[in-house]
C-alpha atoms as a PDB file:
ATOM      1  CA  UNK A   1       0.000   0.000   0.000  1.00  0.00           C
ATOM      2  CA  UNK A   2       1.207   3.862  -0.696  1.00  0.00           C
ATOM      3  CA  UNK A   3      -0.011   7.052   0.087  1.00  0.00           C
ATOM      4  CA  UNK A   4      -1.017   9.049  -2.750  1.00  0.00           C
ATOM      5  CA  UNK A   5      -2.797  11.883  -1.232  1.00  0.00           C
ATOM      6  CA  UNK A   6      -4.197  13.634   1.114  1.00  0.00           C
ATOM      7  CA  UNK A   7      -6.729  16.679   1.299  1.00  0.00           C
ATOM      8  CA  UNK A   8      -8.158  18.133   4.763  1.00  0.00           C
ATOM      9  CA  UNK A   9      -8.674  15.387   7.163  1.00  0.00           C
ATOM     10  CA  UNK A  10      -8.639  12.416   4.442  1.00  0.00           C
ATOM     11  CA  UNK A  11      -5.825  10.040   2.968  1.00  0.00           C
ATOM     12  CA  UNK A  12      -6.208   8.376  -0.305  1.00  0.00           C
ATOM     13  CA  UNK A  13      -4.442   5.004  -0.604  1.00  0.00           C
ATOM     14  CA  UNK A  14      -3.349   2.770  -3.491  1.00  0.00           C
ATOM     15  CA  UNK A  15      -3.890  -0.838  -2.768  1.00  0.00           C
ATOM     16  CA  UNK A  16      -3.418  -3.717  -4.720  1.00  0.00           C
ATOM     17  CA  UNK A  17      -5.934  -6.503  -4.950  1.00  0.00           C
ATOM     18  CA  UNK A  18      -4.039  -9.399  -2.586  1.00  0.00           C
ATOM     19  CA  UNK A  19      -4.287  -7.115   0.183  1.00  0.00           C
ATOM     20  CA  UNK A  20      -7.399  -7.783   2.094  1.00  0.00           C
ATOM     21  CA  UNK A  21      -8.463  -4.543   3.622  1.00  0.00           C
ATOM     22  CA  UNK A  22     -12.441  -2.803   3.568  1.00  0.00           C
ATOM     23  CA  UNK A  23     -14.458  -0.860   4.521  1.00  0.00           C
ATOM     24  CA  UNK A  24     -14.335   0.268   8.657  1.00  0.00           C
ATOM     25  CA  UNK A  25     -10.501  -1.048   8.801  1.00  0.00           C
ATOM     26  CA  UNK A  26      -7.905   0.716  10.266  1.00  0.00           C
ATOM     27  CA  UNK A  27      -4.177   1.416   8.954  1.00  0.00           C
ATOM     28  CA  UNK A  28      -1.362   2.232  11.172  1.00  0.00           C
ATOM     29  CA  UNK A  29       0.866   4.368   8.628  1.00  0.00           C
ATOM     30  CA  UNK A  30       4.370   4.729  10.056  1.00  0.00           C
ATOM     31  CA  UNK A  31       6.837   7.160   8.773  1.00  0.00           C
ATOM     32  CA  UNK A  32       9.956   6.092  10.269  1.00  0.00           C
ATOM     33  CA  UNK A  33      12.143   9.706   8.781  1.00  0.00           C
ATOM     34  CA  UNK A  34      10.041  11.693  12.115  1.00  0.00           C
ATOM     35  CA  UNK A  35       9.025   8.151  14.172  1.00  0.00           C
ATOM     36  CA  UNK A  36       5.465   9.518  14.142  1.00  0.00           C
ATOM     37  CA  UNK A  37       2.567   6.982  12.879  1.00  0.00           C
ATOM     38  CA  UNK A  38      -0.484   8.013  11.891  1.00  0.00           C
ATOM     39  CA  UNK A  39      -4.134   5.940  12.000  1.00  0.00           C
ATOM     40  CA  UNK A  40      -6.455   6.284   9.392  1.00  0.00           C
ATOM     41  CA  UNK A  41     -10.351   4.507   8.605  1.00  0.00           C
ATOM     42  CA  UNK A  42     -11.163   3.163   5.670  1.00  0.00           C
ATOM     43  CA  UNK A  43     -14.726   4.661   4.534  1.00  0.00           C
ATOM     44  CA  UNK A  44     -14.685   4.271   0.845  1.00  0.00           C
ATOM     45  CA  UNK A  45     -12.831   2.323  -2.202  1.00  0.00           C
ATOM     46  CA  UNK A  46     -13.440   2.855  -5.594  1.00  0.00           C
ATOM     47  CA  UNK A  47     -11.156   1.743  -8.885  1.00  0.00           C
ATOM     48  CA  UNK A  48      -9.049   3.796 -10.650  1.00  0.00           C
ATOM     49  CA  UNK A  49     -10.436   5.370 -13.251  1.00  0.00           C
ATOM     50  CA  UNK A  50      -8.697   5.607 -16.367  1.00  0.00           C
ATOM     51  CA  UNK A  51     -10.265   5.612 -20.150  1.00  0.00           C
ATOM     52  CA  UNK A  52      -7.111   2.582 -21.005  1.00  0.00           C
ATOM     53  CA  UNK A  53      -8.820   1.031 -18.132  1.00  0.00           C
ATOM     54  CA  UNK A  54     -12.239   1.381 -19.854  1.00  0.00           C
ATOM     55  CA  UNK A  55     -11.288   0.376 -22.881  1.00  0.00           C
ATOM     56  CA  UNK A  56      -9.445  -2.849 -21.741  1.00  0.00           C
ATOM     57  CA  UNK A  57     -12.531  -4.123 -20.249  1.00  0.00           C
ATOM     58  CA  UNK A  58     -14.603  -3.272 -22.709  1.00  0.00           C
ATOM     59  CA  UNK A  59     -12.307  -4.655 -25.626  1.00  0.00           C
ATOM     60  CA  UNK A  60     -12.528  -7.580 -23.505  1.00  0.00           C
ATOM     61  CA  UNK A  61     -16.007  -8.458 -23.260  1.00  0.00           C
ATOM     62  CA  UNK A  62     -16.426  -8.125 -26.740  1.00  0.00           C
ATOM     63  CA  UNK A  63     -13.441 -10.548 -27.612  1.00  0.00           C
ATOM     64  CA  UNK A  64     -14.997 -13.127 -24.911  1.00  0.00           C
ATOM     65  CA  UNK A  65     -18.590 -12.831 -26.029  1.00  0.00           C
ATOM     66  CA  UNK A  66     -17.570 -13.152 -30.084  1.00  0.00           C
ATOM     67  CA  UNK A  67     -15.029 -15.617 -30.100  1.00  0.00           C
ATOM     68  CA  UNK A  68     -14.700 -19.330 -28.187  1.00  0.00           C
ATOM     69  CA  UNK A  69     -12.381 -19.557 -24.977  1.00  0.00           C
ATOM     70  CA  UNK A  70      -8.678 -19.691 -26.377  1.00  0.00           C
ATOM     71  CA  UNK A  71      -6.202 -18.445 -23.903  1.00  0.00           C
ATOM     72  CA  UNK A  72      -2.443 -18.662 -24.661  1.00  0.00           C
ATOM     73  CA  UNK A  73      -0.601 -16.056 -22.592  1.00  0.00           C
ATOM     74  CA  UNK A  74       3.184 -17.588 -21.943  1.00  0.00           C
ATOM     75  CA  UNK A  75       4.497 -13.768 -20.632  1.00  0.00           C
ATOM     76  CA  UNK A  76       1.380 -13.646 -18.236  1.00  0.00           C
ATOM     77  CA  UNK A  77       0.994 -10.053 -19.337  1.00  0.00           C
ATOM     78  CA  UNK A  78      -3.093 -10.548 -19.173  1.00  0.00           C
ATOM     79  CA  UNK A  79      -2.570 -11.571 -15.545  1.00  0.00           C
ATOM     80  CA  UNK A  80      -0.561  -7.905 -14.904  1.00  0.00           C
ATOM     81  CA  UNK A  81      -2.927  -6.319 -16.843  1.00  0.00           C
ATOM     82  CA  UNK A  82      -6.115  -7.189 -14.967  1.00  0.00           C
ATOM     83  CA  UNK A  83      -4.050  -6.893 -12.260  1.00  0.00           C
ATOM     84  CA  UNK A  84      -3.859  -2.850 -12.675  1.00  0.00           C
ATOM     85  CA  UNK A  85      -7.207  -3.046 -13.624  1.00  0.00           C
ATOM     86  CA  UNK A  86      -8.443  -4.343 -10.246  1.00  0.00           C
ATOM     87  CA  UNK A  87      -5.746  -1.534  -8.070  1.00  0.00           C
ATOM     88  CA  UNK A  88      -8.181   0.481  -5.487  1.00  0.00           C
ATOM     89  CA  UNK A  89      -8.079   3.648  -4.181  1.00  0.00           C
ATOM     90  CA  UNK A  90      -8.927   3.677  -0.044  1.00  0.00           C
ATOM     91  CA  UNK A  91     -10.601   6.680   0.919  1.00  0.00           C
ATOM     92  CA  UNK A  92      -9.425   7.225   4.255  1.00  0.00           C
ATOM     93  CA  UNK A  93     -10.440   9.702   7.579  1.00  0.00           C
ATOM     94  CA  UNK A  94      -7.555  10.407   9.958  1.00  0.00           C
ATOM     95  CA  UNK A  95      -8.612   9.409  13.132  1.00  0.00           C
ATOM     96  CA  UNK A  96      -5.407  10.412  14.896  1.00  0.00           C
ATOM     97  CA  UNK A  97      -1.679   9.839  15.444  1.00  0.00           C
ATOM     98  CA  UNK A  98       1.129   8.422  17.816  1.00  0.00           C
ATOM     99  CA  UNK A  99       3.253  10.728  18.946  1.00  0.00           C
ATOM    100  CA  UNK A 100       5.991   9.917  21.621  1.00  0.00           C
ATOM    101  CA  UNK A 101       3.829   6.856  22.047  1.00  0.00           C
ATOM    102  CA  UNK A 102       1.099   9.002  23.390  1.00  0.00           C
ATOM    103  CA  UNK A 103      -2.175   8.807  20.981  1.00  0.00           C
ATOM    104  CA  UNK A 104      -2.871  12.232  19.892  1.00  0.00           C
ATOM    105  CA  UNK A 105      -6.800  12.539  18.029  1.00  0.00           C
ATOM    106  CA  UNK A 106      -5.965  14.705  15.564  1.00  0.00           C
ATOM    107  CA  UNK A 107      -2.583  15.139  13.335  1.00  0.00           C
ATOM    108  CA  UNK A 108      -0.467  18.145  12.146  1.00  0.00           C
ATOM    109  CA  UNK A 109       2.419  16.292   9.893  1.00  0.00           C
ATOM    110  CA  UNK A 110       2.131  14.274   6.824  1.00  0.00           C
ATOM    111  CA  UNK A 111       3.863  11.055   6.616  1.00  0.00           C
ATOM    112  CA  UNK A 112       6.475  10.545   3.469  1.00  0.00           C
ATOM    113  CA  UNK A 113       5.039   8.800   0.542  1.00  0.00           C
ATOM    114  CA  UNK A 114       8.344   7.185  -0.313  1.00  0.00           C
ATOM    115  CA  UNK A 115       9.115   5.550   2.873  1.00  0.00           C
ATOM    116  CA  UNK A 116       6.421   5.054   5.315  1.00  0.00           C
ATOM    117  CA  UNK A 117       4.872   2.138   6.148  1.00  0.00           C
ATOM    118  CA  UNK A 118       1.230   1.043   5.800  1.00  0.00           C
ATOM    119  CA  UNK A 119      -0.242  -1.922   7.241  1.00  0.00           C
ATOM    120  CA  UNK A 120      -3.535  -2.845   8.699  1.00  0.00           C
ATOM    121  CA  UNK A 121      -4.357  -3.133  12.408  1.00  0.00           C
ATOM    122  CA  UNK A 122      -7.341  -4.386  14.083  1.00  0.00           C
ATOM    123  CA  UNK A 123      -9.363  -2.968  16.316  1.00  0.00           C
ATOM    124  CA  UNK A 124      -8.357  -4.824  19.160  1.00  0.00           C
ATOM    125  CA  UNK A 125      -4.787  -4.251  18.594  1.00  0.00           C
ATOM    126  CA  UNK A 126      -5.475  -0.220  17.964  1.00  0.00           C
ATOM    127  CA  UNK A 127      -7.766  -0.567  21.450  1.00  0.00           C
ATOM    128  CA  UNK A 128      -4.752  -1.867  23.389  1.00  0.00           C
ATOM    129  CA  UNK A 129      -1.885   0.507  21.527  1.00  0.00           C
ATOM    130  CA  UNK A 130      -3.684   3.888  22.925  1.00  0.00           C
ATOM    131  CA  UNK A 131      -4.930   2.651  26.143  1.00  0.00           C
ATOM    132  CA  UNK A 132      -2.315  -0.011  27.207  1.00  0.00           C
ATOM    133  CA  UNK A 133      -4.664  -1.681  30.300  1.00  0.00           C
ATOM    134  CA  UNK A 134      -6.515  -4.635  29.752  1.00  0.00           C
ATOM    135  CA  UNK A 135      -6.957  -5.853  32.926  1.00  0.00           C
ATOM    136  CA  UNK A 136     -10.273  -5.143  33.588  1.00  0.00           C
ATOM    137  CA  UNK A 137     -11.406  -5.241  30.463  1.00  0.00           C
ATOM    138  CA  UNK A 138     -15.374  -6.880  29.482  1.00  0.00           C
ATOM    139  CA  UNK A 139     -16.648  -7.450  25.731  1.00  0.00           C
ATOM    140  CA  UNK A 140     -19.284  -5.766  24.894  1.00  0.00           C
ATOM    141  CA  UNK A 141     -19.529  -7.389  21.251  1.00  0.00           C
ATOM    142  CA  UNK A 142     -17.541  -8.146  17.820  1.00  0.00           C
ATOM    143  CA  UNK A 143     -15.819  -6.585  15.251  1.00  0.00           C
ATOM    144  CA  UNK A 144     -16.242  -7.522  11.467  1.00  0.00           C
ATOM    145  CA  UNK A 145     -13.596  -9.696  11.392  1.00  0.00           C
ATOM    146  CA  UNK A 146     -15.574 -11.687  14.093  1.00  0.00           C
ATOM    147  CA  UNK A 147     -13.136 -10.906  16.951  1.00  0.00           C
ATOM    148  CA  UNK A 148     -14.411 -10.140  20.691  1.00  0.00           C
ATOM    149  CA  UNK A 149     -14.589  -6.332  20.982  1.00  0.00           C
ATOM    150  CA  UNK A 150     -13.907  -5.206  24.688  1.00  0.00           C
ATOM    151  CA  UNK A 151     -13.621  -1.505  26.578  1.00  0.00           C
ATOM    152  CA  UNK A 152     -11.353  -1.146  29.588  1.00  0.00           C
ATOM    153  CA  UNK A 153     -13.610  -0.440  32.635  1.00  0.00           C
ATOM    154  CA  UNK A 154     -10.473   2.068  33.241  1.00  0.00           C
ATOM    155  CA  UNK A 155     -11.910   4.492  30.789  1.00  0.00           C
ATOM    156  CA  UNK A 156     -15.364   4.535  32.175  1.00  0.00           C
ATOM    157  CA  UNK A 157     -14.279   8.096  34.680  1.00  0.00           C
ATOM    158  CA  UNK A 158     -16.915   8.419  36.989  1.00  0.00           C
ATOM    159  CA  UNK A 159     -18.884  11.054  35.484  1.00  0.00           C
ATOM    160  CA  UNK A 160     -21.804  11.234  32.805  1.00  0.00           C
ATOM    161  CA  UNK A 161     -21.915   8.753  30.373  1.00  0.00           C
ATOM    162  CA  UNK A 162     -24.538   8.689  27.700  1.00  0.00           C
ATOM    163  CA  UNK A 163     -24.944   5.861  25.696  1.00  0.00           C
ATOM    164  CA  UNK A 164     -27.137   7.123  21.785  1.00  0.00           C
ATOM    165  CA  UNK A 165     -27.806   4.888  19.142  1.00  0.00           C
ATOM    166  CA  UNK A 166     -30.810   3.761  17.019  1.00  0.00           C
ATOM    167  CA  UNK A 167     -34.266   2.139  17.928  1.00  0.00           C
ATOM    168  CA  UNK A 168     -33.571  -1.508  19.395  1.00  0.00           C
ATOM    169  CA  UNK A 169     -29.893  -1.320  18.777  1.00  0.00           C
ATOM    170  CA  UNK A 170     -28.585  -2.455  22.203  1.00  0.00           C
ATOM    171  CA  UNK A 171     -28.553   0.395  24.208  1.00  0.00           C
ATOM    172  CA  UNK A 172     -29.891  -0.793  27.533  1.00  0.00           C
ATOM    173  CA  UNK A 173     -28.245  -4.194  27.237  1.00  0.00           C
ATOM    174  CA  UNK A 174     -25.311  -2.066  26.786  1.00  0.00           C
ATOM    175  CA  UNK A 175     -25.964  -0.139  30.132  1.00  0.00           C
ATOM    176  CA  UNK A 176     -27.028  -3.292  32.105  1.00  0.00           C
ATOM    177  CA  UNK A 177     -23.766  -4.690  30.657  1.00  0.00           C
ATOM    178  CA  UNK A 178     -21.284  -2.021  31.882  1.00  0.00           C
ATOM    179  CA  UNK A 179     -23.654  -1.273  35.503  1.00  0.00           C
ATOM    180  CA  UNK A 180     -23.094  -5.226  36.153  1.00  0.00           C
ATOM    181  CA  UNK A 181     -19.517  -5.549  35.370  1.00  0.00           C
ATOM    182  CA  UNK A 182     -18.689  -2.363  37.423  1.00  0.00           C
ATOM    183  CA  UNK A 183     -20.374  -4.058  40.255  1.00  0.00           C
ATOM    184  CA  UNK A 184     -18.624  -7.043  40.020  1.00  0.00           C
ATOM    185  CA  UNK A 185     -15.064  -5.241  39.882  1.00  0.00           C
ATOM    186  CA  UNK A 186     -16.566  -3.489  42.982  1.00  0.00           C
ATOM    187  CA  UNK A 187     -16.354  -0.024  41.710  1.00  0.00           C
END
């Protein structure tokens, strides 16, 4: 994956189709030139658009649909080809960045193109990089990816907490939840 731009609060990403990432993941992009890394959320991917592109897959269709199934391709250059073809774009919010190992929500720099590093971190693992604890922690659902998805009881600071979401969505099993496992820790 590289970074090929970014415009207010948003990254764009190139990604090429092996690596598995969608929509809600996260990316840890570290620029090891200022030892600064940077988190970003996928919202969108689209293709790249390009009229070559266009008329590949259109050229194509029509050789497919017209003539019978002969493929002979010893330089695999079809298999690069549809290769660029399938590249996405990642449309990406920055959600914050590490700095000094202290998670910062917002981010003033803008990591190198050329030599950072972009991978993609679960939620879990981005959970337990900017709080650390997870000894009282209780899981309060999943993530996508099917993984338990669990809050620190830590971060829970005594005052107001209001809990919004949509009709039937699991807001007072949420409460009941966090009341009962705050009992049990004796708080």
């Amino acid at each position: 994956m590289r970074i090929v731009s970014k415009k207010d609060d948003e990254i764009i990403v190139l990604a090429v189709p092996s690596e598995e990432v969608k929509k809600g993941d996260y990316l840890l992009i570290e620029d090891p030139n200022v030892k600064r890394e940077m988190v970003v959320q996928v919202y969108d991917e689209t293709y790249i658009d390009s009229n070559n592109f266009l008329e590949d897959i259109i050229r194509d269709e029509v050789i497919k649909s017209s003539t019978p199934s002969i493929e002979n391709d010893p330089l695999e250059i079809g298999t690069l080809s549809y290769m660029l073809m399938d590249l996405r774009f990642l449309k990406c919010k920055i959600r914050g960045s590490f700095e000094n190992g202290t998670f910062v929500p917002s981010s003033n720099w803008l990591p190198s193109r050329a030599s950072s590093k972009i991978k993609a971190i679960t939620a879990n693992e981005l959970y337990s990089k900017v709080y650390g604890k997870t000894d009282l922690d209780i899981v309060i659902g999943q993530t996508l990816d099917n993984q338990p998805y669990s809050i620190s009881l830590h971060n829970l600071d005594g005052q107001l907490n209001i809990i919004t979401g949509r009709k039937e969505s699991g807001k007072s099993h949420l409460s009941k939840l966090l009341v009962s496992k705050l009992a049990e820790n004796g708080a």
